[in-house]
C-alpha atoms as a PDB file:
ATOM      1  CA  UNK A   1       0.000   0.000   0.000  1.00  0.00           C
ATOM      2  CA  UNK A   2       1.436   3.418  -0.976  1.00  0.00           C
ATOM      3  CA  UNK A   3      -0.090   6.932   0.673  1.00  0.00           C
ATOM      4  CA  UNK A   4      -0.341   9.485  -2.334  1.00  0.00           C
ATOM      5  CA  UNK A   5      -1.430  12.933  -1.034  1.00  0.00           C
ATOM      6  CA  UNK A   6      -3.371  15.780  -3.839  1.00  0.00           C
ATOM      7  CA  UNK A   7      -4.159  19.160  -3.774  1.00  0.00           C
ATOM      8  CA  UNK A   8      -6.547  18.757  -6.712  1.00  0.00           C
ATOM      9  CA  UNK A   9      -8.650  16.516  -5.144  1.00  0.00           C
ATOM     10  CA  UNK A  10      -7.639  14.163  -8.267  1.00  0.00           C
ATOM     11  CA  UNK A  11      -5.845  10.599  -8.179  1.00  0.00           C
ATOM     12  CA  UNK A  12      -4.523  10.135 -12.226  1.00  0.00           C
ATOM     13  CA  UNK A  13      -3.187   6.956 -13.498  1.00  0.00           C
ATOM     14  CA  UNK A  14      -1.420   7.095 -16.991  1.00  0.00           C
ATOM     15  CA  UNK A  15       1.283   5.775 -19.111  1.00  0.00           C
ATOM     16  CA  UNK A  16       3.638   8.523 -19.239  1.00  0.00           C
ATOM     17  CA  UNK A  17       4.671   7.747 -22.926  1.00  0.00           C
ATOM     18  CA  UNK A  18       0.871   8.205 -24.028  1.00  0.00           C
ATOM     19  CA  UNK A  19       1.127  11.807 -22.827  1.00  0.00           C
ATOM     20  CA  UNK A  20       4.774  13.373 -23.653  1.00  0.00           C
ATOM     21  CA  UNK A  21       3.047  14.600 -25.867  1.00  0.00           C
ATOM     22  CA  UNK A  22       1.436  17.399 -23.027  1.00  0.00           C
ATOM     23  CA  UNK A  23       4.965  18.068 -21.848  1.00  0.00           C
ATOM     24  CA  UNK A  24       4.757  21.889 -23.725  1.00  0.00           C
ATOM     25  CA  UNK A  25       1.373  22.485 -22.207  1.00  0.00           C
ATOM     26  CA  UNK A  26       0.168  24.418 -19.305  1.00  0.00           C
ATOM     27  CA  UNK A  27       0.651  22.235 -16.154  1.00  0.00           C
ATOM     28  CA  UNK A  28      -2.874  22.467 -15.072  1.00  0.00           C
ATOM     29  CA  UNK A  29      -4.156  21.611 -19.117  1.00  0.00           C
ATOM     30  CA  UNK A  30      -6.584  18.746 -17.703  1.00  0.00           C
ATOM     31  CA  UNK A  31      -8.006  21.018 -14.947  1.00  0.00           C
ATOM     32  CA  UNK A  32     -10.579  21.863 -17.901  1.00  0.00           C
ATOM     33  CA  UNK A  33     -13.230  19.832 -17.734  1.00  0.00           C
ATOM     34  CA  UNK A  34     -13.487  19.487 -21.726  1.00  0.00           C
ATOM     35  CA  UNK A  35      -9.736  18.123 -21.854  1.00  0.00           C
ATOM     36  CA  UNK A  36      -9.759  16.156 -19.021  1.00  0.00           C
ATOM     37  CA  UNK A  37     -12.677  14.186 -20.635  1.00  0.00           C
ATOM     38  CA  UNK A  38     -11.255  14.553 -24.076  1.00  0.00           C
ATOM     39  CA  UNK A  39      -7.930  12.423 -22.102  1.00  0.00           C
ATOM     40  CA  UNK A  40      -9.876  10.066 -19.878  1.00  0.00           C
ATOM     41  CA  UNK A  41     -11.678   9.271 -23.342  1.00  0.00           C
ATOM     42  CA  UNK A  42      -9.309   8.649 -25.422  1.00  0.00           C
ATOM     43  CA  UNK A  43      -7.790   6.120 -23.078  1.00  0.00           C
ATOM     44  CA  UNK A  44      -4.468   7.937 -22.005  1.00  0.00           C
ATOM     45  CA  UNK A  45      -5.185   9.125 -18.633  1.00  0.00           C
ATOM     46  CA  UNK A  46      -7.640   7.781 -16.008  1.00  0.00           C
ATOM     47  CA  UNK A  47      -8.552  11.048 -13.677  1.00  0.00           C
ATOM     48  CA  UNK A  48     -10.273  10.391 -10.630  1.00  0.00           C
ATOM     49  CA  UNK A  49     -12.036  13.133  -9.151  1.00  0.00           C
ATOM     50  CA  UNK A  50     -11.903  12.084  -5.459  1.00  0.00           C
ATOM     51  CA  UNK A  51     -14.172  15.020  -3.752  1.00  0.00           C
ATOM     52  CA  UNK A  52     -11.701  16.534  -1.262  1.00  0.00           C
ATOM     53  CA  UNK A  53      -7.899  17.814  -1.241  1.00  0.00           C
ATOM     54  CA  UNK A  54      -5.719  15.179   1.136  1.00  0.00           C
ATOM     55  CA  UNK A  55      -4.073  11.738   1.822  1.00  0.00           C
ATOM     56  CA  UNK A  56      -5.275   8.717   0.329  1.00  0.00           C
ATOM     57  CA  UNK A  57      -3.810   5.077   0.749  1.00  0.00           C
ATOM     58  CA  UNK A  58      -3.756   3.429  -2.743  1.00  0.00           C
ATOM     59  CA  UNK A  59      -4.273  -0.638  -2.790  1.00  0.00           C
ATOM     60  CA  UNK A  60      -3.164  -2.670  -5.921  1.00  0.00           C
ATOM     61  CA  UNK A  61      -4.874  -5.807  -6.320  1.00  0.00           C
ATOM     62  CA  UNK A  62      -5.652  -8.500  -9.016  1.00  0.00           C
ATOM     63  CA  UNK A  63      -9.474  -7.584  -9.938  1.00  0.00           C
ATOM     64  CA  UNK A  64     -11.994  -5.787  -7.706  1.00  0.00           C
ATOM     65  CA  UNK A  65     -15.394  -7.732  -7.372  1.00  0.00           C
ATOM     66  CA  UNK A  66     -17.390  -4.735  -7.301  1.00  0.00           C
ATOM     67  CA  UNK A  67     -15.299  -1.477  -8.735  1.00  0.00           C
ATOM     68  CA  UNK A  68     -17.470   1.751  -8.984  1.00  0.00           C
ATOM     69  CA  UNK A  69     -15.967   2.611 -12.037  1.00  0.00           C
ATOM     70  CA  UNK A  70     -14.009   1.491 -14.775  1.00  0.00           C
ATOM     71  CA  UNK A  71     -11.907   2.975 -16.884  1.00  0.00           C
ATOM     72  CA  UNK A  72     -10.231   1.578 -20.013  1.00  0.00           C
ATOM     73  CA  UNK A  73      -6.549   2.656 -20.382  1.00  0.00           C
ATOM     74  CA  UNK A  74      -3.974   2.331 -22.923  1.00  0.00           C
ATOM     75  CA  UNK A  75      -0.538   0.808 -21.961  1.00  0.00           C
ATOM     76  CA  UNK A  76       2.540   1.754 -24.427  1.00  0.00           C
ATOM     77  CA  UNK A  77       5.357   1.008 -22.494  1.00  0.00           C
ATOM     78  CA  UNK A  78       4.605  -1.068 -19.893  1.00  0.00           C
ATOM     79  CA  UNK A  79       4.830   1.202 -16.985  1.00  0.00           C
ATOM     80  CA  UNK A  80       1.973   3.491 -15.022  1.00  0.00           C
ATOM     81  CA  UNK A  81       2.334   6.340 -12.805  1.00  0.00           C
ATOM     82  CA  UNK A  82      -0.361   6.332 -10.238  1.00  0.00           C
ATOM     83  CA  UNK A  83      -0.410   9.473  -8.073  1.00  0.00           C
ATOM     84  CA  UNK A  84      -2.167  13.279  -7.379  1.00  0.00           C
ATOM     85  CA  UNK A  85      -3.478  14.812 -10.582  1.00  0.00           C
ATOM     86  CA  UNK A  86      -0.785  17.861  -9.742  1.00  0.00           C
ATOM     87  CA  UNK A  87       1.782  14.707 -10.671  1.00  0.00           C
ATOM     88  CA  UNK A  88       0.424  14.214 -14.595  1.00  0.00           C
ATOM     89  CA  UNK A  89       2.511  15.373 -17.563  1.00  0.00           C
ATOM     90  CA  UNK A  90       2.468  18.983 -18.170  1.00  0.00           C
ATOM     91  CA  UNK A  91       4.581  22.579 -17.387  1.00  0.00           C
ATOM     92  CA  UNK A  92       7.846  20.607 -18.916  1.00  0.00           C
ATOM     93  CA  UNK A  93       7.417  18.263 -16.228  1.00  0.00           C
ATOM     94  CA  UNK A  94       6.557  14.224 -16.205  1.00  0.00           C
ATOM     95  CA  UNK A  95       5.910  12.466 -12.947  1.00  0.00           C
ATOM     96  CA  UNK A  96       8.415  10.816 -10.381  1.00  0.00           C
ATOM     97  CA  UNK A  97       8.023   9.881  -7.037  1.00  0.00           C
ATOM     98  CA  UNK A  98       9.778  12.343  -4.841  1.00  0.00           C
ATOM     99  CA  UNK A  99       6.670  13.946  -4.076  1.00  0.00           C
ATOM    100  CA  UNK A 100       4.546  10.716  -3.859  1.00  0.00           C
ATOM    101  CA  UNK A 101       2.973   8.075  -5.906  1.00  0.00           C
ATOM    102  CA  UNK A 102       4.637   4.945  -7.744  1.00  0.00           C
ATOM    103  CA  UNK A 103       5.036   3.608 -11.029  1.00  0.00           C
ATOM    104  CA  UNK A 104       4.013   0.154 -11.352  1.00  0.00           C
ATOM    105  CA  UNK A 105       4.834  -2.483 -14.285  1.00  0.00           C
ATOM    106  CA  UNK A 106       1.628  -3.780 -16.413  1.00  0.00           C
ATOM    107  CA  UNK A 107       2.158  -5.672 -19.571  1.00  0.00           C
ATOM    108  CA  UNK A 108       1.454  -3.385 -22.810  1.00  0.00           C
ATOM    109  CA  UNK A 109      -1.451  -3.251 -24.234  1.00  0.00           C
ATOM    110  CA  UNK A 110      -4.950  -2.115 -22.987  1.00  0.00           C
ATOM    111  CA  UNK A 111      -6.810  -2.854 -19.373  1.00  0.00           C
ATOM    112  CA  UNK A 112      -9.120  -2.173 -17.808  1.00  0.00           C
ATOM    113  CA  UNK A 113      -8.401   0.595 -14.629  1.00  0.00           C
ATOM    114  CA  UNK A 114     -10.943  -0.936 -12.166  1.00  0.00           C
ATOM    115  CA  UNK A 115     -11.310   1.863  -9.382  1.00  0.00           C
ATOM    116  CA  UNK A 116     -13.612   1.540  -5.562  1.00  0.00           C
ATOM    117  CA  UNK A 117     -12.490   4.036  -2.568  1.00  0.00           C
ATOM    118  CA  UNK A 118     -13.421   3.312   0.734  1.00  0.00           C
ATOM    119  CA  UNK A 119     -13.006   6.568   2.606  1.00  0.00           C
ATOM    120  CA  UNK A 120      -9.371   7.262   2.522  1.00  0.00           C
ATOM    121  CA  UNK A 121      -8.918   4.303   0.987  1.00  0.00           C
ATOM    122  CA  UNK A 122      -8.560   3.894  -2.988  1.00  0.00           C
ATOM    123  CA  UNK A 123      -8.575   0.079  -4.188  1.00  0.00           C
ATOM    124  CA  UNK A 124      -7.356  -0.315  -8.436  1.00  0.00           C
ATOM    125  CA  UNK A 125      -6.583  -3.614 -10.362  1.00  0.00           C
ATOM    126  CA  UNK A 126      -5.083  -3.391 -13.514  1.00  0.00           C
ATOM    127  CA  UNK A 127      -7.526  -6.459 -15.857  1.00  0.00           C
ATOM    128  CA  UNK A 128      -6.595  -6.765 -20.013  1.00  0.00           C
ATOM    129  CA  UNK A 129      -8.937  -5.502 -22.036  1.00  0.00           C
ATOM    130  CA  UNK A 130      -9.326  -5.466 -26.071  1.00  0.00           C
ATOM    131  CA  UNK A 131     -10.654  -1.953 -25.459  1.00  0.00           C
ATOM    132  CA  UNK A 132      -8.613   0.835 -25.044  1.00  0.00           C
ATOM    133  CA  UNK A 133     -10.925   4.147 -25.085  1.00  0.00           C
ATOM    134  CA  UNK A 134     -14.085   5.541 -23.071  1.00  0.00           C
ATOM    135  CA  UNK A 135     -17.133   7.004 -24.001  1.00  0.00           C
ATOM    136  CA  UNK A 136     -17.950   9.208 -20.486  1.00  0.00           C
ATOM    137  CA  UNK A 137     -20.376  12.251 -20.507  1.00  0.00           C
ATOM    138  CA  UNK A 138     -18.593  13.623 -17.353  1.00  0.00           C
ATOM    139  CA  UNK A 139     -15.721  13.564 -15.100  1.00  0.00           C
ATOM    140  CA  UNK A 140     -15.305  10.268 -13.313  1.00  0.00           C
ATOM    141  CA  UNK A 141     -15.525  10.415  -9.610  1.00  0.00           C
ATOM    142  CA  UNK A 142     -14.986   8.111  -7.008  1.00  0.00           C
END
């Protein structure tokens, strides 16, 4: 178990390759709702909007029986970064862990990001998946 803390009241897990591409952009680019979406969507970012600024433990496990969301993610290069949405690609910037979070290995491809949080607590499993991309109307939450 790993204690991330945010200031965005935003947990993000992504494959840092899938979004070098943000490295020129604003820090704060996803903190519009339209591009946040437009991210979580197209599978390179799973943003999860956890109601309140603070500490949360984060719990890897195998497959949740009952997730409250899901969200499909694409894998490149076989590494995530899991931490505060502050952490995600952006101001010529990419993640690392001195301020928190991890990376964690998961075989390339696509999975699915299964996501349940128990008060402080924030359970994900990492499950293959053909799919790759989202279809949300709104920001997931958690």
């Amino acid at each position: 178990m790993t204690r991330i803390a945010t200031g965005t009241a935003t947990v993000c897990v992504f494959d840092p390759a899938l979004l070098r591409h943000k490295l020129g952009d604003d820090c704060d680019w996803w903190s519009l709702p339209s591009a946040e979406l437009a991210a979580v969507n197209a599978g390179h970012v799973a943003f999860f909007n956890v109601g309140g600024d603070g500490a949360y433990d984060i719990a890897l496990h195998a497959e949740l029986a009952e997730p409250q969301v899901t969200v499909h993610l694409t894998v490149a290069s076989g590494r995530v970064f899991i931490g505060a949405g502050e952490d995600v690609t952006g101001g010529g910037l990419e993640p690392d862990t001195a301020y928190g979070g991890l990376f964690l290995d998961v075989p390339v491809g696509n999975c699915r990001v299964q996501a349940r949080r128990d008060g402080e607590r924030i359970s994900l499993a990492f499950v293959p998946d053909a799919r790759g991309s989202n279809t949300f109307d709104d920001l997931v939450r958690i």
